[in-house]
N, C-alpha and C. Protein backbone atom coordinates (compact mmCIF):
# COMPACT_ATOMS: atom_id res chain seq x y z
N UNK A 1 0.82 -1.20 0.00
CA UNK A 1 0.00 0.00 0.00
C UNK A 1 0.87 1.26 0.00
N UNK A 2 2.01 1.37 1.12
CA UNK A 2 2.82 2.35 0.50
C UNK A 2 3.44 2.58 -0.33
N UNK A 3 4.02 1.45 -1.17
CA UNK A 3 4.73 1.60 -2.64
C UNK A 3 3.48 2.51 -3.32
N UNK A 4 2.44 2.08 -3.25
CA UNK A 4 1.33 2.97 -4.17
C UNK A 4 1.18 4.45 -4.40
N UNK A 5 1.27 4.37 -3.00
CA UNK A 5 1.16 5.72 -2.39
C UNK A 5 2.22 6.46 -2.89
N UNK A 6 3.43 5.99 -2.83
CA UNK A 6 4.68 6.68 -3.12
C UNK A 6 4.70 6.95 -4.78
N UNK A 7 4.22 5.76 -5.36
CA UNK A 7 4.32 6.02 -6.94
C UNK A 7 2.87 6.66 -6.89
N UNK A 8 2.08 6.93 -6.57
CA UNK A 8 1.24 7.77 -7.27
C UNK A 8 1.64 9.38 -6.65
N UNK A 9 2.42 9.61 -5.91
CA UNK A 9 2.82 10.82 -5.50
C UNK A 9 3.89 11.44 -6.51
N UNK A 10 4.56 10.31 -6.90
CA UNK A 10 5.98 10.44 -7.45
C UNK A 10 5.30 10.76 -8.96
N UNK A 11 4.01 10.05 -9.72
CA UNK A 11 3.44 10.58 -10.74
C UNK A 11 2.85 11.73 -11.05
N UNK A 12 2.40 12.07 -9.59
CA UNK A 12 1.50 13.61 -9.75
C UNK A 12 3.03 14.56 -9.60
N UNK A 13 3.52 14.54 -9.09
CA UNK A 13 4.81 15.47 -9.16
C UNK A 13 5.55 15.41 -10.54
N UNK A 14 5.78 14.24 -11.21
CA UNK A 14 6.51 14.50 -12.40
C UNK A 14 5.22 14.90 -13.37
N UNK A 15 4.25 14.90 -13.13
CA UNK A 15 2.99 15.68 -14.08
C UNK A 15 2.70 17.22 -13.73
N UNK A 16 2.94 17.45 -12.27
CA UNK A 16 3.20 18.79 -12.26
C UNK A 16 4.57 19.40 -13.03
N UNK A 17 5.17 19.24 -12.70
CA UNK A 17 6.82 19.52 -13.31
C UNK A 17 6.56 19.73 -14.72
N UNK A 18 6.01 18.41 -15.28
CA UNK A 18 6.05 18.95 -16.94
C UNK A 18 5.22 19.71 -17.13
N UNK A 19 4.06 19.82 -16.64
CA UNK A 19 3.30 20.82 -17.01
C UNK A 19 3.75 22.38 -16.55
N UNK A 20 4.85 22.65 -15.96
CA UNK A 20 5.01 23.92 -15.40
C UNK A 20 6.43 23.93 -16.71
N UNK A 21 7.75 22.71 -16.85
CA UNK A 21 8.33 23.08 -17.47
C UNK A 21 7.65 23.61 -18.98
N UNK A 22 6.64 23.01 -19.60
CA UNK A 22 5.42 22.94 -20.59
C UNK A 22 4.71 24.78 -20.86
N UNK A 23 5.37 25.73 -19.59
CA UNK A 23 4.79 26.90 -19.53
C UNK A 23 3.29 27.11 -19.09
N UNK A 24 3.18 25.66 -18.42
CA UNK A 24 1.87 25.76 -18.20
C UNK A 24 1.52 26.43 -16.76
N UNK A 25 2.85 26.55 -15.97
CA UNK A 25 2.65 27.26 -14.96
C UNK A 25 2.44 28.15 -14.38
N UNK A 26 1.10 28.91 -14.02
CA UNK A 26 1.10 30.28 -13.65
C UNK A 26 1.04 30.49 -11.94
N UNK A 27 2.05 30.41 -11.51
CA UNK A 27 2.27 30.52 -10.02
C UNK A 27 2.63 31.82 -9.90
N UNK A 28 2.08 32.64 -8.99
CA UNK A 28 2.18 33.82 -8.50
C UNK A 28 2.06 35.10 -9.50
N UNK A 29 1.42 34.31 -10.84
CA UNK A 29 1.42 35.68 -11.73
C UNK A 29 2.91 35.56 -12.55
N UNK A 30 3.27 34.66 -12.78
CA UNK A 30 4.77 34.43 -12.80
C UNK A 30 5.30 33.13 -13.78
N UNK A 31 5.39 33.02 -15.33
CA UNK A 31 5.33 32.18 -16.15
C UNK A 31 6.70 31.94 -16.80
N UNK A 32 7.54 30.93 -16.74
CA UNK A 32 8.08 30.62 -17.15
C UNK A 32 8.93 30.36 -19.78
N UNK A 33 9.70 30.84 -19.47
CA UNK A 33 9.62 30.35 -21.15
C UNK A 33 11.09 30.64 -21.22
N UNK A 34 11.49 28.99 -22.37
CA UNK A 34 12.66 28.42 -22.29
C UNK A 34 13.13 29.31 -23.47
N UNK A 35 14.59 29.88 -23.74
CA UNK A 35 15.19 30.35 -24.53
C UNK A 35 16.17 29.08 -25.34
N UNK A 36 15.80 28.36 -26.00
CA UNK A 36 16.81 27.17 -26.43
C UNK A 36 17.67 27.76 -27.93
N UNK A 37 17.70 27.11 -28.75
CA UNK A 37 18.43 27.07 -29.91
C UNK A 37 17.70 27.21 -31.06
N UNK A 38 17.20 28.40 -31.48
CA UNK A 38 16.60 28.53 -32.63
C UNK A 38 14.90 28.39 -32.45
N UNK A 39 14.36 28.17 -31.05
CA UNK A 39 13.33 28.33 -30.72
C UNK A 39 12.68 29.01 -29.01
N UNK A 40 11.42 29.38 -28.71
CA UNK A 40 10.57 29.56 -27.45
C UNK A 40 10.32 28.49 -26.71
N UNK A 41 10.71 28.03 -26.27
CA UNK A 41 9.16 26.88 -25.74
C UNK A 41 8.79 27.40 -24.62
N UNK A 42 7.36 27.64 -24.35
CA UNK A 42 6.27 27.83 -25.24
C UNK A 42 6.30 28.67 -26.56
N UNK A 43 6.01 28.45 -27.57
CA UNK A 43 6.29 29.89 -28.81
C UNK A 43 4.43 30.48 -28.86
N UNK A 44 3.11 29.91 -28.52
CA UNK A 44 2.15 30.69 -28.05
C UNK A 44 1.81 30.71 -26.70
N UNK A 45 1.55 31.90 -25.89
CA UNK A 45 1.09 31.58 -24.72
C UNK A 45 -0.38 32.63 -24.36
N UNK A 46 -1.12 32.43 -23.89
CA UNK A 46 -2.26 33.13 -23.32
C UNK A 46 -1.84 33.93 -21.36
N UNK A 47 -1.94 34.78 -21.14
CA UNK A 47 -1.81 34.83 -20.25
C UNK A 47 -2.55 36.15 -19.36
N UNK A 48 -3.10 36.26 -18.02
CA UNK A 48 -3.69 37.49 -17.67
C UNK A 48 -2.62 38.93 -17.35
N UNK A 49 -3.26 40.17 -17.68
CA UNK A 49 -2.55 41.12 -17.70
C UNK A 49 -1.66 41.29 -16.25
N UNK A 50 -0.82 41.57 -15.88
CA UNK A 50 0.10 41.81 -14.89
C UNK A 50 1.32 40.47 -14.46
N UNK A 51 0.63 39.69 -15.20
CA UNK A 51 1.76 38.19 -15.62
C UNK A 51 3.41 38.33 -16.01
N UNK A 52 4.16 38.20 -14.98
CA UNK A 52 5.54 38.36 -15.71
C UNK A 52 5.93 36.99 -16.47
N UNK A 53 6.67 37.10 -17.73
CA UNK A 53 7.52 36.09 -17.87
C UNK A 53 8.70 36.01 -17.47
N UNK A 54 9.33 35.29 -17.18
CA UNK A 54 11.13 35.10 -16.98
C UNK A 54 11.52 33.73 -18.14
N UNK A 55 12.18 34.87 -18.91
CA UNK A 55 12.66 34.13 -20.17
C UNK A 55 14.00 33.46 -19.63
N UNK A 56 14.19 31.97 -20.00
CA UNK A 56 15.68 30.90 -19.30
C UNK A 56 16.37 30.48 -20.83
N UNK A 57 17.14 30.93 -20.83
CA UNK A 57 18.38 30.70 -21.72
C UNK A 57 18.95 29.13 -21.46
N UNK A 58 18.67 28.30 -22.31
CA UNK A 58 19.06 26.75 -22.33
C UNK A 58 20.00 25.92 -23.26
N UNK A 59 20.23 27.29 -24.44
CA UNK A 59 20.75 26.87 -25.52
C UNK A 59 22.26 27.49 -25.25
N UNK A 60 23.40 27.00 -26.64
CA UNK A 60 24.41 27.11 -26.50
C UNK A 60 24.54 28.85 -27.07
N UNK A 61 23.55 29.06 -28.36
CA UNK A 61 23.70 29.71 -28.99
C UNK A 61 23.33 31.34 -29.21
N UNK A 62 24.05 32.11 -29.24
CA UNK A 62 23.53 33.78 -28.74
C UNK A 62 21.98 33.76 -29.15
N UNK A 63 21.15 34.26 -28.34
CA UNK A 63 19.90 34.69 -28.39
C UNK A 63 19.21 36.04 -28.34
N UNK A 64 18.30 36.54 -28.28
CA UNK A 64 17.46 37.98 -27.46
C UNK A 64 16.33 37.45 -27.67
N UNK A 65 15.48 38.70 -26.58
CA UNK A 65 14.22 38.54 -27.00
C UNK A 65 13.57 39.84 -26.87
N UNK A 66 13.14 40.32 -27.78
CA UNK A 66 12.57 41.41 -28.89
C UNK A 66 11.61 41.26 -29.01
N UNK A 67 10.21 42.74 -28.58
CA UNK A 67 9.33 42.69 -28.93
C UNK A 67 9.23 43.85 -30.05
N UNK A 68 8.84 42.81 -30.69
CA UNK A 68 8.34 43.31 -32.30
C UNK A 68 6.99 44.38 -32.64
N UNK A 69 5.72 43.70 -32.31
CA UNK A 69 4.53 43.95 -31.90
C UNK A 69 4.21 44.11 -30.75
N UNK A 70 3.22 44.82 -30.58
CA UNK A 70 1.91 44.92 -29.10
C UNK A 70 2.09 45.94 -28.68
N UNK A 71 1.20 46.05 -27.63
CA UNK A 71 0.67 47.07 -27.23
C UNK A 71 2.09 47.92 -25.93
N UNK A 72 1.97 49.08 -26.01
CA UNK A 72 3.00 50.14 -24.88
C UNK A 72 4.52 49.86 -25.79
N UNK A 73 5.59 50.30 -25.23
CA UNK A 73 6.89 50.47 -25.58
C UNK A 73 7.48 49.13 -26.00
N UNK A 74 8.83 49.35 -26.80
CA UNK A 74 9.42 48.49 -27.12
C UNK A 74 10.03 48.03 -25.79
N UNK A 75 10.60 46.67 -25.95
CA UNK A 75 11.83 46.30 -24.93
C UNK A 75 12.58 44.88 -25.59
N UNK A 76 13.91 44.90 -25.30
CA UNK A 76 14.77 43.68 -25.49
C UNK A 76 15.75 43.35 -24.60
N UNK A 77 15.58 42.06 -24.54
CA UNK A 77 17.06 41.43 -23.78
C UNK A 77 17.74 41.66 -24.36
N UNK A 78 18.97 41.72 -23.30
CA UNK A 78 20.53 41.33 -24.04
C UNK A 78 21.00 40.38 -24.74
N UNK A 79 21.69 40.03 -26.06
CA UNK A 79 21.99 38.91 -26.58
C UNK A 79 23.03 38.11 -25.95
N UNK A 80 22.88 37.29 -25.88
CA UNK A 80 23.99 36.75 -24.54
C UNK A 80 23.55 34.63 -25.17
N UNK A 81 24.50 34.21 -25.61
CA UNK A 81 25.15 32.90 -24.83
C UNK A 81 24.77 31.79 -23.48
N UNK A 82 24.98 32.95 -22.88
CA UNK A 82 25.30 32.20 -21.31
C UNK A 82 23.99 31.54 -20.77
N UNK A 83 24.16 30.17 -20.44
CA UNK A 83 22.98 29.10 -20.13
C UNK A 83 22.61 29.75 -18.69
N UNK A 84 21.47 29.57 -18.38
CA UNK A 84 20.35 30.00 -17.33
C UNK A 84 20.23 31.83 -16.82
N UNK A 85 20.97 32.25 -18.21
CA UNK A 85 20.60 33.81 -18.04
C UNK A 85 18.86 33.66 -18.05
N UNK A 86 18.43 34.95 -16.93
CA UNK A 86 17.25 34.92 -16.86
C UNK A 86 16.82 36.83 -17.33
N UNK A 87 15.68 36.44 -18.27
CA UNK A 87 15.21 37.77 -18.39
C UNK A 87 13.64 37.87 -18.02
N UNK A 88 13.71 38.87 -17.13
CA UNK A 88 12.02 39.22 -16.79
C UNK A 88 11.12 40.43 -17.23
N UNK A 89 10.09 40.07 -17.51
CA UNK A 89 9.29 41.27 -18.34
C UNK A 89 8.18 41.10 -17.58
N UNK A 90 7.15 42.07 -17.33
CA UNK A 90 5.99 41.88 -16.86
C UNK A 90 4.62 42.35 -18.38
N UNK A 91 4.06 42.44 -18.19
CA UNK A 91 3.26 42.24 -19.54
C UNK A 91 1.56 43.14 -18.82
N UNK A 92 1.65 44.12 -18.36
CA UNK A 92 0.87 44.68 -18.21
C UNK A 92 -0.32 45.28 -18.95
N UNK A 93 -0.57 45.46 -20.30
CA UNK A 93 -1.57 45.76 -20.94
C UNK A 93 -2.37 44.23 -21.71
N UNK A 94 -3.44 44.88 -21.86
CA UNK A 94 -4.26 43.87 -22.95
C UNK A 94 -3.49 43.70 -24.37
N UNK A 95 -3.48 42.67 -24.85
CA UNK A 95 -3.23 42.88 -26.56
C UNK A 95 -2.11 41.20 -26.85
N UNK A 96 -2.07 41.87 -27.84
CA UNK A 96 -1.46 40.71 -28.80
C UNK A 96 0.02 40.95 -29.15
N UNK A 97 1.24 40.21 -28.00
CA UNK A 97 2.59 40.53 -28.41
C UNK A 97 3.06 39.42 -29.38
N UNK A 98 4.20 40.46 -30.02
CA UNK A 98 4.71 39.44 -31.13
C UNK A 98 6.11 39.58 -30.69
N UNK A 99 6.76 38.33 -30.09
CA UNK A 99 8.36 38.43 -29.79
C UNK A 99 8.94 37.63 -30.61
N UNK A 100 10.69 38.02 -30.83
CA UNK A 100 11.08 37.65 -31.69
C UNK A 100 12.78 37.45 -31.23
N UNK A 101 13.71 36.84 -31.95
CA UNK A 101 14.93 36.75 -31.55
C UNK A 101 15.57 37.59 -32.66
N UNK A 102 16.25 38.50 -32.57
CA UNK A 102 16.71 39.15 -33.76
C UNK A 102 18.23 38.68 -34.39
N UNK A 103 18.43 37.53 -33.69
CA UNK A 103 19.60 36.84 -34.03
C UNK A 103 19.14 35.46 -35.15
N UNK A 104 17.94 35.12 -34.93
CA UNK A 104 17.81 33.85 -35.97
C UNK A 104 16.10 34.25 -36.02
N UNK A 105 16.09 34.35 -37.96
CA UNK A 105 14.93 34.22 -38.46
C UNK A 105 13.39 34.04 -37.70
N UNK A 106 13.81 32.66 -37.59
CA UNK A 106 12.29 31.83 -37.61
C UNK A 106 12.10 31.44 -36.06
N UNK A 107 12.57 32.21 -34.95
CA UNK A 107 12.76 32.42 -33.92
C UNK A 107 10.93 33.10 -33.24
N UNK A 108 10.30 33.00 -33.33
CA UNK A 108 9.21 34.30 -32.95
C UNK A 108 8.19 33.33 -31.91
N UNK A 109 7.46 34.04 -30.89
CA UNK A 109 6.20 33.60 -29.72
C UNK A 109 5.24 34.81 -29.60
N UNK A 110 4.32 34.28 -30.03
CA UNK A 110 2.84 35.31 -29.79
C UNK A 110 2.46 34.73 -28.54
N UNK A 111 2.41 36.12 -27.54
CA UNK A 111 2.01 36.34 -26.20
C UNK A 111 0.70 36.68 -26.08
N UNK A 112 -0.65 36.34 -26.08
CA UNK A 112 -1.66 36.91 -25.81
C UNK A 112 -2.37 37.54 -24.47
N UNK A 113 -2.00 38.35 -23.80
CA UNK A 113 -2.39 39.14 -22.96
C UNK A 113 -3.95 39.76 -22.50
N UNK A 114 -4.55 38.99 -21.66
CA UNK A 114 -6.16 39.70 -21.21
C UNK A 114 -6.46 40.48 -20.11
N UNK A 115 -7.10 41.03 -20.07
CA UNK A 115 -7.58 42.26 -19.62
C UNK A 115 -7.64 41.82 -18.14
């Protein structure tokens, strides 16, 4: 009975985990998104207005992250290399962001932001 117990604990935890590494996590207003190699993961996300992301650098290869589109001022990270650089943005208005890496093409994540 406790082996059970233990593996069904040990399942709901590695199902939380992926679902938070997955960007599915919105803890404290506070969302996660992986900077890898030529992509976002998540590259769409929905999220409520005052939601920060903290963008995690995973890849080997120089990155940024550049908003292209949406609503209020521009802003960009620094292009940087370095694995588990963290960049944080908060995302305060309604609208439809379009981010982008200005180092590789086909790099881009639409942020959808609600009121």
């Amino acid at each position: 009975m406790l082996r059970r117990i233990a593996l069904v604990a040990s399942l709901a935890t590695a199902a939380a985990l992926a679902f938070a590494g997955a960007g599915g996590a919105d803890v404290a207003n506070k969302r996660a998104v992986d900077v890898g190699d030529d992509f976002f993961s998540p590259d769409k996300l929905s999220i409520s207005a005052g939601t920060k992301l903290a963008f995690n650098w995973i890849g080997k290869d120089d990155h940024n992250v550049t908003k292209k589109k949406g609503p209020g001022g521009g802003f960009a990270s620094a292009t940087t290399d370095a694995r588990g650089v963290n960049f944080q943005k908060k995302f305060k208005k309604a609208g439809t962001y379009k981010l982008i890496c200005t180092v590789h093409d086909g790099m881009k994540m639409k942020v959808q932001v609600g009121g």
